[in-house]
PDB file of N, CA and C in Angstrom:
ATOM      1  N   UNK A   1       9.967 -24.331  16.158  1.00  0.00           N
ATOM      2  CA  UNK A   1      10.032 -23.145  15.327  1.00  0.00           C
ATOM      3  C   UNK A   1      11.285 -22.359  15.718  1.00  0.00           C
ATOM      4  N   UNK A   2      11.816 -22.254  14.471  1.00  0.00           N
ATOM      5  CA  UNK A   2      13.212 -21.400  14.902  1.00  0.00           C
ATOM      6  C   UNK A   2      12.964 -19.677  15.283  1.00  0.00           C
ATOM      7  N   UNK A   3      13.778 -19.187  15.772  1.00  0.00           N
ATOM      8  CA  UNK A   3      14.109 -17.798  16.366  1.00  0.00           C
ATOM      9  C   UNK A   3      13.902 -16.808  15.202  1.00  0.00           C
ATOM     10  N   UNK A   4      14.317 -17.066  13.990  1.00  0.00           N
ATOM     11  CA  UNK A   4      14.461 -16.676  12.662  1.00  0.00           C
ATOM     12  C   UNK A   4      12.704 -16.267  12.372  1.00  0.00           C
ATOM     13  N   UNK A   5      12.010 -17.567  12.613  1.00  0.00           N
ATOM     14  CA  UNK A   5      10.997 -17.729  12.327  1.00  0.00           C
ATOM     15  C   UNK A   5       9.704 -16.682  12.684  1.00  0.00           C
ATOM     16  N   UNK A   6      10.305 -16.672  14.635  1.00  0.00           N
ATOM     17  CA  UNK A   6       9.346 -15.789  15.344  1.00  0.00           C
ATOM     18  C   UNK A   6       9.498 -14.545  14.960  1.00  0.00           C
ATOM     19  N   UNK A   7      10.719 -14.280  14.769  1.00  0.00           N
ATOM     20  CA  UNK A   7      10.514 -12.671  14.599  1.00  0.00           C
ATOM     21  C   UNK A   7      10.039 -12.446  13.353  1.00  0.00           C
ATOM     22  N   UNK A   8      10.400 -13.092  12.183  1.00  0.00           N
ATOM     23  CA  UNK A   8       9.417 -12.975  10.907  1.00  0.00           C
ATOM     24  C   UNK A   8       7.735 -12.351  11.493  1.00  0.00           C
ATOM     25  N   UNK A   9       7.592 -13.427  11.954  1.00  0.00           N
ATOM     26  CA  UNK A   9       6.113 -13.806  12.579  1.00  0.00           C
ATOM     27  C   UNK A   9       5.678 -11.915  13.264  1.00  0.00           C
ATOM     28  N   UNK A  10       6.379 -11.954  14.307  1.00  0.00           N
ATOM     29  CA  UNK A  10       6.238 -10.731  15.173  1.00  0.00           C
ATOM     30  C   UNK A  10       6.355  -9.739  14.377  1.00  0.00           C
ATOM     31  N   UNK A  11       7.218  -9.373  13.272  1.00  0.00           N
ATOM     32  CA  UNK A  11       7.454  -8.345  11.982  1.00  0.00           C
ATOM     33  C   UNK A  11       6.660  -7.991  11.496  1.00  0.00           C
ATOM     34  N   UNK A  12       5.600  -9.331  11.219  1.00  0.00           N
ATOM     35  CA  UNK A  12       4.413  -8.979  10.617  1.00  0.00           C
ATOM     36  C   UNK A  12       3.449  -8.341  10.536  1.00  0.00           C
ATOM     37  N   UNK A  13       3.052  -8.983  12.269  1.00  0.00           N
ATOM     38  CA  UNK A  13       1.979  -8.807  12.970  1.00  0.00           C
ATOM     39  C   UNK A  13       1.716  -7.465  13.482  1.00  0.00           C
ATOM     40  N   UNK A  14       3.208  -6.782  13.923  1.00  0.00           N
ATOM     41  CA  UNK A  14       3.173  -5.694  13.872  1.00  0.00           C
ATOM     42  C   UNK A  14       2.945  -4.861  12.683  1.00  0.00           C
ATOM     43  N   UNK A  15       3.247  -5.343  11.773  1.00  0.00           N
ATOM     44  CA  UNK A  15       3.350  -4.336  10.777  1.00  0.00           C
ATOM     45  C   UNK A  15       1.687  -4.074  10.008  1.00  0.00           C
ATOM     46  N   UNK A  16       0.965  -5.238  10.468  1.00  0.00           N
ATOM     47  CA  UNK A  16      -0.204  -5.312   9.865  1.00  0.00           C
ATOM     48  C   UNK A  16      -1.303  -4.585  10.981  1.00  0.00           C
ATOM     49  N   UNK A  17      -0.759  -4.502  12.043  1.00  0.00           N
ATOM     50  CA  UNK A  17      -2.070  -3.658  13.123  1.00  0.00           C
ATOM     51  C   UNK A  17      -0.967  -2.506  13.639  1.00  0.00           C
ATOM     52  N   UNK A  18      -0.225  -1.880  12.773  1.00  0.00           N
ATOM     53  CA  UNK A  18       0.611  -0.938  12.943  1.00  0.00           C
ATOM     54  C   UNK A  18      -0.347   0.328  12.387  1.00  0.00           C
ATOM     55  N   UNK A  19      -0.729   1.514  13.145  1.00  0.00           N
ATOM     56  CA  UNK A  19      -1.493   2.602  12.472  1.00  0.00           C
ATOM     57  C   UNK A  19      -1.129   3.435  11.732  1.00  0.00           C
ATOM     58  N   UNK A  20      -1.423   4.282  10.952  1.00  0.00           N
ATOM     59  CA  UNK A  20      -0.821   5.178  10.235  1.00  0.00           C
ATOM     60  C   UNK A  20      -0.994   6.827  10.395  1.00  0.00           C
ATOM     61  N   UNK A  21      -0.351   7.406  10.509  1.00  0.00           N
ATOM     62  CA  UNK A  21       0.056   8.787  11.220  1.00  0.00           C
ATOM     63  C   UNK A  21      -0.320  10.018  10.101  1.00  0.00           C
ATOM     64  N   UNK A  22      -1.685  10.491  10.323  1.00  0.00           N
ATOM     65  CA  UNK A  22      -2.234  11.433   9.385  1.00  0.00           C
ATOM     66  C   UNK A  22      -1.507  12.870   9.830  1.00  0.00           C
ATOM     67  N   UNK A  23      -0.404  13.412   8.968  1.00  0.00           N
ATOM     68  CA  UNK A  23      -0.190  14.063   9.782  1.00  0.00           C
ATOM     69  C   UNK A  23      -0.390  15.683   9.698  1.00  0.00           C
ATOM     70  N   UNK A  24      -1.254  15.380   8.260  1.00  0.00           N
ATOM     71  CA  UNK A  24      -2.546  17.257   8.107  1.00  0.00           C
ATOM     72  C   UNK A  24      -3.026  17.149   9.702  1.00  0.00           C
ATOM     73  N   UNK A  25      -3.691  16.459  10.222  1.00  0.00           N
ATOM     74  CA  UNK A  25      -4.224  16.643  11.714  1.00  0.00           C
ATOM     75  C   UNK A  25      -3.594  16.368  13.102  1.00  0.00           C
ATOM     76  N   UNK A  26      -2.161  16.247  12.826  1.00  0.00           N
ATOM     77  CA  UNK A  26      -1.096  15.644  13.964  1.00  0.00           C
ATOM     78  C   UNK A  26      -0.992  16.751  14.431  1.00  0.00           C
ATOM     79  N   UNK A  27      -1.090  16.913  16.249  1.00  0.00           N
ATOM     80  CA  UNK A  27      -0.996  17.292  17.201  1.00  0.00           C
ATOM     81  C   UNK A  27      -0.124  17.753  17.498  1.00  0.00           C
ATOM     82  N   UNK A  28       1.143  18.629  16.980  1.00  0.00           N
ATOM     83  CA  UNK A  28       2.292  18.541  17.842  1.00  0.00           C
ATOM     84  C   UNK A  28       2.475  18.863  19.090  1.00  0.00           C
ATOM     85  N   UNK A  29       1.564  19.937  19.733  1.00  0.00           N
ATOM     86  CA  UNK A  29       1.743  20.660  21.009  1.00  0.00           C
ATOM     87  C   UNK A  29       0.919  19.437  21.829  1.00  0.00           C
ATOM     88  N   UNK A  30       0.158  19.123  21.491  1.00  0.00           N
ATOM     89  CA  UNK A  30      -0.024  17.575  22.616  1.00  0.00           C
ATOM     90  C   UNK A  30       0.493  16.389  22.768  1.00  0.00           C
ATOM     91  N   UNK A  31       1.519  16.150  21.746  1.00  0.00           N
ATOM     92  CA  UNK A  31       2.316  15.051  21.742  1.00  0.00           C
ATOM     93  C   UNK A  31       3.744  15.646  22.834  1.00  0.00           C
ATOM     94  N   UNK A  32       3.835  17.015  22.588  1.00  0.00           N
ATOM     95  CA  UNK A  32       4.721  17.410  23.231  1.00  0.00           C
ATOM     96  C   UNK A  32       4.843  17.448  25.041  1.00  0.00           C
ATOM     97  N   UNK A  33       3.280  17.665  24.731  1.00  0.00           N
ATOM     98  CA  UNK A  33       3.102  17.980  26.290  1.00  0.00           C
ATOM     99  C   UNK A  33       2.961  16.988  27.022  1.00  0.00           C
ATOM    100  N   UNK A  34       2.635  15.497  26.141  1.00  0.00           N
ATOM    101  CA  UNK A  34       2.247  14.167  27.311  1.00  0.00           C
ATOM    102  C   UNK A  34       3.723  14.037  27.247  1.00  0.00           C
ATOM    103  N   UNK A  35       4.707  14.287  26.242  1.00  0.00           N
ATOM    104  CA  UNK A  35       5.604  12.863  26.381  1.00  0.00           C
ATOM    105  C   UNK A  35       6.682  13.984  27.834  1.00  0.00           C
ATOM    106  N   UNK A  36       6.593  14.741  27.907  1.00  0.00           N
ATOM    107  CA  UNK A  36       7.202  15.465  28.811  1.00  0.00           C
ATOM    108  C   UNK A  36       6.446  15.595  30.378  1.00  0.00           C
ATOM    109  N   UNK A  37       4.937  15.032  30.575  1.00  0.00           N
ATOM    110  CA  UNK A  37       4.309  14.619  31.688  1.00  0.00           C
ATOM    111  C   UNK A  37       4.802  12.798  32.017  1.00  0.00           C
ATOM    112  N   UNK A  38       5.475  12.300  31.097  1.00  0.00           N
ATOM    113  CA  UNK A  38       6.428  11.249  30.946  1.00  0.00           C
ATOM    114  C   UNK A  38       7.524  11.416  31.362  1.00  0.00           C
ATOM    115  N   UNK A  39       8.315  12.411  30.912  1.00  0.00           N
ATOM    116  CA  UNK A  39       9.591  12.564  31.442  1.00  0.00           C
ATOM    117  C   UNK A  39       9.397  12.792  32.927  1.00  0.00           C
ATOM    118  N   UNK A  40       8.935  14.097  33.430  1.00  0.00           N
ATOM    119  CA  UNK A  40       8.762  14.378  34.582  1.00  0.00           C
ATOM    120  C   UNK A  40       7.872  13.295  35.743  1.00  0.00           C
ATOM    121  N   UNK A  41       7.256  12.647  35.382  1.00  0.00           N
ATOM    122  CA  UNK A  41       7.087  11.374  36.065  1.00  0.00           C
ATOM    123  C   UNK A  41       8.369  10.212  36.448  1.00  0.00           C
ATOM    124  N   UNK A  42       9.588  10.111  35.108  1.00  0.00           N
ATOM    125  CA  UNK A  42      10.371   9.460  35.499  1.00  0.00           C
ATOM    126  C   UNK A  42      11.085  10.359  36.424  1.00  0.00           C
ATOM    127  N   UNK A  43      11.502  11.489  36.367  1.00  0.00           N
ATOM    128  CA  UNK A  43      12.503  12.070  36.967  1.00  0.00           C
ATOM    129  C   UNK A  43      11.696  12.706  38.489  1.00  0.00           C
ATOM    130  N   UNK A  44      10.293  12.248  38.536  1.00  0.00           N
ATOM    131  CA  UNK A  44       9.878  12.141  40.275  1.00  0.00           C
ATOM    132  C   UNK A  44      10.515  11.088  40.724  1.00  0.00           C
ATOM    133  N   UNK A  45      10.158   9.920  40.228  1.00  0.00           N
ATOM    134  CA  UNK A  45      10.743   8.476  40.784  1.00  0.00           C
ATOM    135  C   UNK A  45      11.979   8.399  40.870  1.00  0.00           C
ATOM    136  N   UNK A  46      12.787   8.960  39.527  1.00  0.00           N
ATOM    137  CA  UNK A  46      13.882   8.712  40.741  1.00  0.00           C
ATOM    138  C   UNK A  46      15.081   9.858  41.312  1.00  0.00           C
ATOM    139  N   UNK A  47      13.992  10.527  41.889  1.00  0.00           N
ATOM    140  CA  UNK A  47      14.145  11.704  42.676  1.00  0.00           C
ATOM    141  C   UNK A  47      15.408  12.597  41.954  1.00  0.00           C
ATOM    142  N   UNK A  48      14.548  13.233  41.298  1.00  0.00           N
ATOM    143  CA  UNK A  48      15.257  14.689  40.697  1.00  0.00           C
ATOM    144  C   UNK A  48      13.623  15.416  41.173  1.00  0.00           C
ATOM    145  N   UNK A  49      14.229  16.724  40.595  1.00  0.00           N
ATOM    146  CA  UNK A  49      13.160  18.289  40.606  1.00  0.00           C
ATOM    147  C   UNK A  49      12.541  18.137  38.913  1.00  0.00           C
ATOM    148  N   UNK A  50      11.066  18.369  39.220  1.00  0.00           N
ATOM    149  CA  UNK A  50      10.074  18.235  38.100  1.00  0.00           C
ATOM    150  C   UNK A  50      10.755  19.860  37.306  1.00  0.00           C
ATOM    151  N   UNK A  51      10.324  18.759  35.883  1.00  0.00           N
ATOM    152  CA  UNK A  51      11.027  20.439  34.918  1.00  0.00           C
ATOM    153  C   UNK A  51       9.559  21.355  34.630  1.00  0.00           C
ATOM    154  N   UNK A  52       9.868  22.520  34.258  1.00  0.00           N
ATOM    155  CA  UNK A  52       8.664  23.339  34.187  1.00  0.00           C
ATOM    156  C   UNK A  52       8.286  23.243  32.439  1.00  0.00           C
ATOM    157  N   UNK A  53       7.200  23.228  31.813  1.00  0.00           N
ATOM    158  CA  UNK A  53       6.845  23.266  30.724  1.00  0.00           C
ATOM    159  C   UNK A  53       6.097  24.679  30.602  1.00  0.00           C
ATOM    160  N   UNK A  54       7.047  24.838  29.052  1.00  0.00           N
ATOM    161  CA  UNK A  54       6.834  26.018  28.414  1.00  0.00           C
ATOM    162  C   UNK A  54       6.771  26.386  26.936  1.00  0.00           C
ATOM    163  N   UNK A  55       5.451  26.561  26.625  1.00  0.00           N
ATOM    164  CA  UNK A  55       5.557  26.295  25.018  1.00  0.00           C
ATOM    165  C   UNK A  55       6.294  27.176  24.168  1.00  0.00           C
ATOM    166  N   UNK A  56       6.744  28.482  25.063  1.00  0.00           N
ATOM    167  CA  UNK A  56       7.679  29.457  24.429  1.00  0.00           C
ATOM    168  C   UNK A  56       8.673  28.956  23.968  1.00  0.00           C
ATOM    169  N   UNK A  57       9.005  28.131  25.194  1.00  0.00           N
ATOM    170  CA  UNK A  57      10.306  27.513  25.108  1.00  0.00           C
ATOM    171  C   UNK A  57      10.827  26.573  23.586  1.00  0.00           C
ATOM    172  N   UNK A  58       9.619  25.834  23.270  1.00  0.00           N
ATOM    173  CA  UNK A  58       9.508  24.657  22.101  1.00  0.00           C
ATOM    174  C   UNK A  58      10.084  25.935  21.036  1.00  0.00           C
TER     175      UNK A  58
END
């Protein structure tokens, strides 16, 4: 099976158990707040100072 082939394949598959984003009930202040308990996790590891979160700030 060619290279061509798989990613067809993988295109799919994703696209068919891919969810869909209601977004009358989308979260913004909690999407905000994990992906930035993300950031500050990378920037423990590799040693910087954790940033402070502030929703004023947003």
């Amino acid at each position: 099976m060619g290279a061509k082939n798989i990613i067809t394949i993988l295109l799919m598959s994703s696209l068919t158990y891919s969810q869909i984003i209601d977004y009358t009930s989308f979260d913004t202040k909690l999407i905000d707040s994990l992906v930035f308990v993300e950031i500050n996790s990378y920037r423990v590891e590799s040693g910087s100072h954790e940033l402070i979160y502030s929703e004023v700030l947003l």
